[in-house]
Protein backbone atom coordinates (compact mmCIF):
# COMPACT_ATOMS: atom_id res chain seq x y z
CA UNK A 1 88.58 109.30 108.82
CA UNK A 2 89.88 107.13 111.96
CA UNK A 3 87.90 103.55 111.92
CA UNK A 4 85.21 103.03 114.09
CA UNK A 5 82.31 99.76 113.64
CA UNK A 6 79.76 102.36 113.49
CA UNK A 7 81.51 104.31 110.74
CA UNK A 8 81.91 101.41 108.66
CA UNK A 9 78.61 100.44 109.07
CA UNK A 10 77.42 103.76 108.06
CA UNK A 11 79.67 103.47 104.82
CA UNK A 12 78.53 100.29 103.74
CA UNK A 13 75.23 99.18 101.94
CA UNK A 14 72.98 97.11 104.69
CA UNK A 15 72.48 94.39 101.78
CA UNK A 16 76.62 93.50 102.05
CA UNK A 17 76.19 93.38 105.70
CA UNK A 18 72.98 91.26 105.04
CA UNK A 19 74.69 88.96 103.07
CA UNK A 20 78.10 89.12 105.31
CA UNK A 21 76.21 88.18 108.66
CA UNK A 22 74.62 85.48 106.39
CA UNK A 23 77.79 83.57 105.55
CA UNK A 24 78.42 83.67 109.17
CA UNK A 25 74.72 82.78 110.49
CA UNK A 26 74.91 85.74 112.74
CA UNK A 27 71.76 88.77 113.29
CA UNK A 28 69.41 86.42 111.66
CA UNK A 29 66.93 88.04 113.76
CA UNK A 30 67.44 91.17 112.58
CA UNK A 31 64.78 92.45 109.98
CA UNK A 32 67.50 94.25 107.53
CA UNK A 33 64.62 94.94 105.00
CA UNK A 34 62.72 97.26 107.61
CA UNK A 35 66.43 99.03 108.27
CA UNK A 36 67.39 102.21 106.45
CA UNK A 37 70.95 102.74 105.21
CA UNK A 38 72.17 104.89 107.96
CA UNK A 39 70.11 103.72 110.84
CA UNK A 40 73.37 101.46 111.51
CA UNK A 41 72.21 101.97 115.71
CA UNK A 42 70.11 98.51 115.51
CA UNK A 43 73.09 96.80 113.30
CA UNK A 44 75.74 97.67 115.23
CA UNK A 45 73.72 97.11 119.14
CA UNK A 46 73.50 93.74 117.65
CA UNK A 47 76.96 93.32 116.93
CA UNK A 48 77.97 93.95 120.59
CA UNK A 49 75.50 91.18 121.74
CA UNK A 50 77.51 88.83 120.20
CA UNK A 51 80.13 86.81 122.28
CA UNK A 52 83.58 88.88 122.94
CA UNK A 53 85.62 86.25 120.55
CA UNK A 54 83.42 87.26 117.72
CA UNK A 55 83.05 90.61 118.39
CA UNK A 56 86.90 91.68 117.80
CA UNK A 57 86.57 89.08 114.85
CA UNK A 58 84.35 90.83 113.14
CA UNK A 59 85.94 94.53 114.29
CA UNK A 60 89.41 92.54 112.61
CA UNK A 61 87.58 91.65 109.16
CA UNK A 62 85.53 95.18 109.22
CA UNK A 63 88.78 97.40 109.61
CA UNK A 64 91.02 95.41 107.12
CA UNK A 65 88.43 96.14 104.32
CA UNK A 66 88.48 99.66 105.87
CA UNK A 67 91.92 100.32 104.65
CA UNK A 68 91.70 98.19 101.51
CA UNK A 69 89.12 100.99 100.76
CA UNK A 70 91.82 103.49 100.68
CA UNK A 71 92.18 105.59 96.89
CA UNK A 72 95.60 103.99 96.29
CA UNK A 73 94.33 100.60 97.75
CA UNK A 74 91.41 100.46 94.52
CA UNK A 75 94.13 99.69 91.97
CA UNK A 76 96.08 96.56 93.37
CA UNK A 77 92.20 95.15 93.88
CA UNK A 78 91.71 95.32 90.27
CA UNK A 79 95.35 94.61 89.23
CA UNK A 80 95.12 91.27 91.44
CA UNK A 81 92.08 89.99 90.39
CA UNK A 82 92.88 90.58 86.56
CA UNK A 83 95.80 88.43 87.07
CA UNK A 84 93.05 86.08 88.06
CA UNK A 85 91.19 86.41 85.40
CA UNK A 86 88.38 88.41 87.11
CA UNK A 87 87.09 91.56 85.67
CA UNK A 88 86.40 93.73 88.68
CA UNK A 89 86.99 96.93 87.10
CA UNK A 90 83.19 97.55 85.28
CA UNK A 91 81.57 96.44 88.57
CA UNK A 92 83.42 99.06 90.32
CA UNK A 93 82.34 101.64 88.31
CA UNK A 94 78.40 100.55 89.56
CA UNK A 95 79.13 100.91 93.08
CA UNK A 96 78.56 103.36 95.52
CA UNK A 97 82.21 104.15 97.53
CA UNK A 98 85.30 102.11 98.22
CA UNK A 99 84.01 100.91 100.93
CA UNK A 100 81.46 99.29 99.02
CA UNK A 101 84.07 98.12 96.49
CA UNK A 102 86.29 96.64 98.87
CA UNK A 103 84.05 94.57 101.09
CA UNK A 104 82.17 93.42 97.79
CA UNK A 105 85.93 92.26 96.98
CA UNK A 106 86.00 90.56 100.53
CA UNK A 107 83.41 88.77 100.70
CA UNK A 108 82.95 87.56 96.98
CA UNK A 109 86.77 87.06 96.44
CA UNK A 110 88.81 86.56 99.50
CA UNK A 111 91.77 85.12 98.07
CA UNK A 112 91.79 87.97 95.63
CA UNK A 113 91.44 90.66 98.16
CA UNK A 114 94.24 88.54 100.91
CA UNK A 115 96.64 88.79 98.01
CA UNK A 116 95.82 92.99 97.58
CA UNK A 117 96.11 93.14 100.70
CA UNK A 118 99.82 91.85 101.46
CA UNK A 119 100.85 93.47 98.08
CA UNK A 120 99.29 97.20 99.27
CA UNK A 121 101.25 96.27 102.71
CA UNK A 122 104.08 95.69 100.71
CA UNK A 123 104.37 99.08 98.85
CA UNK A 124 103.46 100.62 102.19
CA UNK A 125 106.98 99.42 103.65
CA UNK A 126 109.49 102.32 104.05
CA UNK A 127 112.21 101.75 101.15
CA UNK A 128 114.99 102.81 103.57
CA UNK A 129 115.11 99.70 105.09
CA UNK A 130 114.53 98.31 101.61
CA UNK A 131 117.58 96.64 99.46
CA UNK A 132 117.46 95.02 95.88
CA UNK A 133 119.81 92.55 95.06
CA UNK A 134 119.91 91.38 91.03
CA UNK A 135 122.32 88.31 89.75
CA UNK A 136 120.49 85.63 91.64
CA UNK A 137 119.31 82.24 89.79
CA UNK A 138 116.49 82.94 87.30
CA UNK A 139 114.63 80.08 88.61
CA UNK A 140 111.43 78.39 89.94
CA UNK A 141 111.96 77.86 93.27
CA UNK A 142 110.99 74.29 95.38
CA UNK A 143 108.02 76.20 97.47
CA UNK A 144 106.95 73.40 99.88
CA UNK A 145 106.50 73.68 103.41
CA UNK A 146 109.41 71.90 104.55
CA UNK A 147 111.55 74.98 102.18
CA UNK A 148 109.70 77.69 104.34
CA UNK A 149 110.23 75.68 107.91
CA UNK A 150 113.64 75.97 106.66
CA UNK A 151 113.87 79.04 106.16
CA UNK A 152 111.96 80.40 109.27
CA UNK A 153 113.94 78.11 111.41
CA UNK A 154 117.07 79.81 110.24
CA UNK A 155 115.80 82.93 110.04
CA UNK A 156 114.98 82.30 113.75
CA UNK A 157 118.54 81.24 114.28
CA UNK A 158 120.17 84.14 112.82
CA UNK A 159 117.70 87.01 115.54
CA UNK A 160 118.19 84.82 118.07
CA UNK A 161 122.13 85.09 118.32
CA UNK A 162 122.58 88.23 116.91
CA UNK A 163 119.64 90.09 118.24
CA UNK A 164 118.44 87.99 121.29
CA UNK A 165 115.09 87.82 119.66
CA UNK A 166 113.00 84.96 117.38
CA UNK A 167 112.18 82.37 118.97
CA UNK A 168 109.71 81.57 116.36
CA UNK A 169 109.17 82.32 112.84
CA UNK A 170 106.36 82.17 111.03
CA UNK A 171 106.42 82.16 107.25
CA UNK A 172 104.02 82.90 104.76
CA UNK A 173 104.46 82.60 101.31
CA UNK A 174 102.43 83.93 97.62
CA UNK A 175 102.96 84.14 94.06
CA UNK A 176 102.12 86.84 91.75
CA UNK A 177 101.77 86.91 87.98
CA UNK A 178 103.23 83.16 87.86
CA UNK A 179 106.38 84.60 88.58
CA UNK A 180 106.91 86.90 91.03
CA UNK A 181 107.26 84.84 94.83
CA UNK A 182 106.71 86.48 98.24
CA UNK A 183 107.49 85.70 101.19
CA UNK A 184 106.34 87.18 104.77
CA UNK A 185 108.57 85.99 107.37
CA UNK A 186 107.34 86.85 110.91
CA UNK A 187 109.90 86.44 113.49
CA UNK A 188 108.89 86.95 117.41
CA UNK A 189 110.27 90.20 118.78
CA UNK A 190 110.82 90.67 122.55
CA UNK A 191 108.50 89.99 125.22
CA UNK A 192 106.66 92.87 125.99
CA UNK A 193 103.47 93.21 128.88
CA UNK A 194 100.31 94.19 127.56
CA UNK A 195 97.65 95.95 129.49
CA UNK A 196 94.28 94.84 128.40
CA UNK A 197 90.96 93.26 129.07
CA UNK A 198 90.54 89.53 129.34
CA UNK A 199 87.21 87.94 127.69
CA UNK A 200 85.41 87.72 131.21
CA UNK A 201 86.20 91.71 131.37
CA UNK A 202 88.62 91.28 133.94
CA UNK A 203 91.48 94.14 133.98
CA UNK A 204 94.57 92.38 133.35
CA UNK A 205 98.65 92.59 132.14
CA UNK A 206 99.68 89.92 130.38
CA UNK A 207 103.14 89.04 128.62
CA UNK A 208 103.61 88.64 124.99
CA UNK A 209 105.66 88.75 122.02
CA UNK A 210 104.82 90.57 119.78
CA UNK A 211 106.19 89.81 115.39
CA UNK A 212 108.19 92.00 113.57
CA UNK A 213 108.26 91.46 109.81
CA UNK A 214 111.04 90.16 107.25
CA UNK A 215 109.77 90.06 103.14
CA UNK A 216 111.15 89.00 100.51
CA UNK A 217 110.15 89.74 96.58
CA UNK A 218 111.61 87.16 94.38
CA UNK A 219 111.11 87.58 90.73
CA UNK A 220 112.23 84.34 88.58
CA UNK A 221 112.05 86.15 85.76
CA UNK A 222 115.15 88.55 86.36
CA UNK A 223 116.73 86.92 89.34
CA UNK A 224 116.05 89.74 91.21
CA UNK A 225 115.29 89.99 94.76
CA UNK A 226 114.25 92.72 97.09
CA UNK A 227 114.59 92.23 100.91
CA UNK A 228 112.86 94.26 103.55
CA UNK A 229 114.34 93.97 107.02
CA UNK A 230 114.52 97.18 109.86
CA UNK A 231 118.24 97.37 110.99
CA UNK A 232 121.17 97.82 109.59
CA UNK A 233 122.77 96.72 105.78
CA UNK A 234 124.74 94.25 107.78
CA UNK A 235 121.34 92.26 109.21
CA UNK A 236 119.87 92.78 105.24
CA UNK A 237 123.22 91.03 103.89
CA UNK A 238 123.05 88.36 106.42
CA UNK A 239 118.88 88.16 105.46
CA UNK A 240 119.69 88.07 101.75
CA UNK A 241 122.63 84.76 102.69
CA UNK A 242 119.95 83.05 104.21
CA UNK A 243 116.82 83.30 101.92
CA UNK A 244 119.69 82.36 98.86
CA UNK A 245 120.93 79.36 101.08
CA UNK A 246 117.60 77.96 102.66
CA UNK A 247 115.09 78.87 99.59
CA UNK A 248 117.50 79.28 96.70
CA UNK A 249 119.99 76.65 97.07
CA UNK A 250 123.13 78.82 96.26
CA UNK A 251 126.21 80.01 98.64
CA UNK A 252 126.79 83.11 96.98
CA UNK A 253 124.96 85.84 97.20
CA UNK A 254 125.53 88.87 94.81
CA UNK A 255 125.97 92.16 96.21
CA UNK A 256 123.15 94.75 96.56
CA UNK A 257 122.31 97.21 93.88
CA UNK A 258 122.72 100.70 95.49
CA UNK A 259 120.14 102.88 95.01
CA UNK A 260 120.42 105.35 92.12
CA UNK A 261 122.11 108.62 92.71
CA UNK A 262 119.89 111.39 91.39
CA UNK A 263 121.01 114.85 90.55
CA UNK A 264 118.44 117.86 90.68
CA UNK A 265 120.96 120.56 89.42
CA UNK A 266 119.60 120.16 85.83
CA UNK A 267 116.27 121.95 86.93
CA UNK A 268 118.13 125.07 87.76
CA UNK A 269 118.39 125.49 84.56
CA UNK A 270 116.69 128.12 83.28
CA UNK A 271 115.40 126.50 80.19
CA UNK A 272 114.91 122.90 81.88
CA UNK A 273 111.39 121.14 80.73
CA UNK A 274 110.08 117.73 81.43
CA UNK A 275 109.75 116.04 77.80
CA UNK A 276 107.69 113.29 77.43
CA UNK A 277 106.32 110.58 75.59
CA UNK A 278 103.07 110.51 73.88
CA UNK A 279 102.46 106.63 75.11
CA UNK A 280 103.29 107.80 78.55
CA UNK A 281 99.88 109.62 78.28
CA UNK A 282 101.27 112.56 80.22
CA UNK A 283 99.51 115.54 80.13
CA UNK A 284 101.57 117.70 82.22
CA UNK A 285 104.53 118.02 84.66
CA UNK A 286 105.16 120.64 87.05
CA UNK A 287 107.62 121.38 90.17
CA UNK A 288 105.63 122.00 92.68
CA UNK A 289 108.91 123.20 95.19
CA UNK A 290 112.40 122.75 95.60
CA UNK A 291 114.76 123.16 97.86
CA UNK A 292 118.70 125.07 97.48
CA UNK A 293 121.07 125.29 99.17
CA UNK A 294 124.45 127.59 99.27
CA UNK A 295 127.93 125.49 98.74
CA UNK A 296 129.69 124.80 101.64
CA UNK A 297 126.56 126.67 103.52
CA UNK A 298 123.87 124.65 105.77
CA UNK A 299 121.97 127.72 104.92
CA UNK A 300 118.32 126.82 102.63
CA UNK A 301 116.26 128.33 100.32
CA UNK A 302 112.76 126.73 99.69
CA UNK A 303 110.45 127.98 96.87
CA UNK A 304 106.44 126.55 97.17
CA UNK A 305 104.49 127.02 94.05
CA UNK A 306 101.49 126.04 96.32
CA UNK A 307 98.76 123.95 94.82
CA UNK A 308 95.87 126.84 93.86
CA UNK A 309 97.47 126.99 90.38
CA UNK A 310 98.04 124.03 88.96
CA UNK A 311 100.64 124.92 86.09
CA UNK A 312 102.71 127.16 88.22
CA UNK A 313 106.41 126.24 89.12
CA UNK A 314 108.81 126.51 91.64
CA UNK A 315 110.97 127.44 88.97
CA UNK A 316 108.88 130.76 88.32
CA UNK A 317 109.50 131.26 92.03
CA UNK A 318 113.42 130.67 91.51
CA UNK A 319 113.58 133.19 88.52
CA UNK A 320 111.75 135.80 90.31
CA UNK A 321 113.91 135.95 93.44
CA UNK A 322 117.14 134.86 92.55
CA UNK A 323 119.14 138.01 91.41
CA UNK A 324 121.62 136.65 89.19
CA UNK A 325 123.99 138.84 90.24
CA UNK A 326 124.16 138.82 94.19
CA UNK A 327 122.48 135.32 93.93
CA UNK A 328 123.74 133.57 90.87
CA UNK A 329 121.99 130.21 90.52
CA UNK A 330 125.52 128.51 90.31
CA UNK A 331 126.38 129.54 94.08
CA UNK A 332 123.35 127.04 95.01
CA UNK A 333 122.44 123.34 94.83
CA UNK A 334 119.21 121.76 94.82
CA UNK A 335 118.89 119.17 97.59
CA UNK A 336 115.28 118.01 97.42
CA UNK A 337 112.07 118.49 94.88
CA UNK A 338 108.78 117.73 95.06
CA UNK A 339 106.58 116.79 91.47
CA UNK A 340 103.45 116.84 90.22
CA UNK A 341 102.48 114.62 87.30
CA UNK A 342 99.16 114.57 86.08
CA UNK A 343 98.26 111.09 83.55
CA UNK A 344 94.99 111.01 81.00
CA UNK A 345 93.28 107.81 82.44
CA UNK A 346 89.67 108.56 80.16
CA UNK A 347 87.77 109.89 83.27
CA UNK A 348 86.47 113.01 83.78
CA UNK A 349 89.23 113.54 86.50
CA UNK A 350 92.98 112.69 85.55
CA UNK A 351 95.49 110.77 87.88
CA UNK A 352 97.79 112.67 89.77
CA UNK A 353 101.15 111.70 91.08
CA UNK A 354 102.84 113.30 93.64
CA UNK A 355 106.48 112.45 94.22
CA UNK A 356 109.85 114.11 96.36
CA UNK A 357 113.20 113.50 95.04
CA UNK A 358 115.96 113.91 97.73
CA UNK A 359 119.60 114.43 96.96
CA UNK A 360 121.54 112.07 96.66
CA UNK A 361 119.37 109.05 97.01
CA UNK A 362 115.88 109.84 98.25
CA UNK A 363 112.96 108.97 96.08
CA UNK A 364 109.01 108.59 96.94
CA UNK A 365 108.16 106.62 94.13
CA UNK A 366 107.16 102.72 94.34
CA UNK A 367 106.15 100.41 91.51
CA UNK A 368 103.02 101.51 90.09
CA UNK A 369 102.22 101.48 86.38
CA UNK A 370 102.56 105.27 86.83
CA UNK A 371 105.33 104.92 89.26
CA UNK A 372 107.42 103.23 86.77
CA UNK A 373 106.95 105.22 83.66
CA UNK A 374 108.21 108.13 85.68
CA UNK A 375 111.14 107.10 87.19
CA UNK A 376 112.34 106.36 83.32
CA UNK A 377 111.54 109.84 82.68
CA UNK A 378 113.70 110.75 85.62
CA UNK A 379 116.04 109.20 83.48
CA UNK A 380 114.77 110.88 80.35
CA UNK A 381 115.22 114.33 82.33
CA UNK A 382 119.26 113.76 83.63
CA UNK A 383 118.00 113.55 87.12
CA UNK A 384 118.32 110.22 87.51
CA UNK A 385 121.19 107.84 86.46
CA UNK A 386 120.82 104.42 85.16
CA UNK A 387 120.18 101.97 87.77
């Protein structure tokens, strides 16, 4: 569902709202007891008689819990606050929706939910414009906020001679399990004209500049570092200089890892299977398609198991209509596959993954608990090489 106030309203219980508006001594007048839990009309025609500033305030706060309430969202809530020593995870189970989760999560622990937040934003970044860079110091490093005016002001530097762009830079900065620092840079991108609405409701354009983003994960652990930065490797390399010179303290900055290659010929195989291990808590693993394609031939073949049955494979598919004859398996390679893996998690309904591997280097999969136990049985499987 697309966000709207009233459909949040209708999602949430009326006592949250009660006790949100309360924090904010706002619709004090309104007689919430006397309201039922989808008459949201009154609720939300007393939200609009609130002045403008507010208004889109409120509308900002109502649709970031709104996406924090998102299935894959739930997790990093729980995840976040254990490494804060909060339980959230029984009081979960008592409430009604996500929605109700998440706002709970807002309003009783907004630190908690701030830090979710930037680390579901994180794993929502596209890994193409994604590097990883290992070999850097395995240290602590001096967070103050003269280190990050440093390193926005450079970062600044660097867009605005190479790009044209950045005259300001903004930078934000978070640490995670006591070792794990990131930092949200937020350089100005070009100015742009908006058209909008001014407070008095006059129709107006107006000129801005817009931020674009820049993140770095540094964990001091490993002294490993991930940069996220759109462009190309050369703006990431220059990127990955400055965060080791400004934040770091080092001139050198070790090369990037490349991303693993991963082969998908072992699945046509006719007597491939996915072992795995009984800690992985695995209960099955299917291929739900997978794309071939001839040698030396931009011709394709795609074979869809569908999803109706869940333990059929694409590789049923492939043994039915490849004649190994006229259409020998060895005349083909696989270029792309997409998974299924299904984990016992002690609930009536299991987890499922869903993941696409892409020849040579393409792969859906972030960092999740279940993420991670999969991509080392990628490994497991010869379809992945050591990274």
């Amino acid at each position: 569902m697309h966000f709207t106030p009233k459909a949040f309203l209708r999602h949430v219980p009326n006592g949250l709202l009660q006790d949100y508006f309360a924090k904010r001594s706002q619709l004090q007048e309104l007689q919430w007891d006397q309201l039922s839990e989808t008459g949201i009309e009154a609720v939300h025609d007393a939200i609009l008689q609130l002045p403008e500033a507010q208004v889109q305030e409120i509308c900002g706060h109502f649709r970031a819990v709104w996406e924090m309430a998102a299935r894959e969202y739930t997790p990093w809530l729980i995840q976040v606050a254990r490494e804060h020593g909060v339980d959230l995870a029984a009081s979960m189970q008592r409430q009604s929706n996500a929605y109700e989760r998440a706002f709970r999560v807002f309003l009783e622990h907004p630190a908690i939910f701030e830090e979710a937040k930037a680390l579901a934003h994180w794993e929502s970044l596209p890994r193409r414009s994604t590097e990883k860079r290992n070999g850097m110091p395995k240290m602590a490093p001096a967070i103050n906020e003269l280190t990050l005016e440093q390193f926005g002001a450079t970062v600044s530097r660097y867009y605005q001679e190479a790009q044209g762009r950045g005259e300001h830079c903004k930078v934000e900065h978070f640490v995670r399990s006591g070792h794990i620092d990131f930092f949200f840079a937020y350089p100005a991108d070009y100015s742009d004209t908006m058209i909008c609405y001014e407070d008095d409701g006059n129709f107006a354009r107006k000129e801005w500049k817009p931020a674009f983003e820049v993140v770095v994960m540094f964990d001091r652990n490993t002294g490993a570092a991930e940069l996220y930065a759109e462009g190309s490797a050369d703006v990431r390399e220059n990127l990955a200089g400055i965060f080791a010179r400004t934040v770091l303290g080092v001139d050198e900055v070790p090369k990037r890892v490349p991303k693993p290659p991963y082969d998908l010929q072992p699945l046509l195989n006719p007597h491939f299977r996915f072992p795995t291990r009984p800690e992985d808590k695995i209960l099955y693993v299917r291929l739900k398609s997978i794309r071939l394609q001839k040698w030396n031939d931009d011709g394709r073949i795609i074979f869809d198991a569908g999803g109706r049955n869940s333990r059929k494979s694409a590789l049923d598919l492939v043994a039915e209509a490849l004649n190994e004859v006229r259409l020998p398996r060895d005349k083909f390679r696989a270029t792309q596959a997409a998974f299924q893996a299904v984990f016992e998690n002690g609930r009536k309904r299991p987890k499922t993954v869903n993941f696409t591997i892409t020849h040579p280097a393409g792969c859906s999969l972030r960092d999740s608990d279940e993420d991670l136990i999969l991509r080392r049985c990628l490994r497991d499987w010869g379809i992945a090489n050591d990274e």
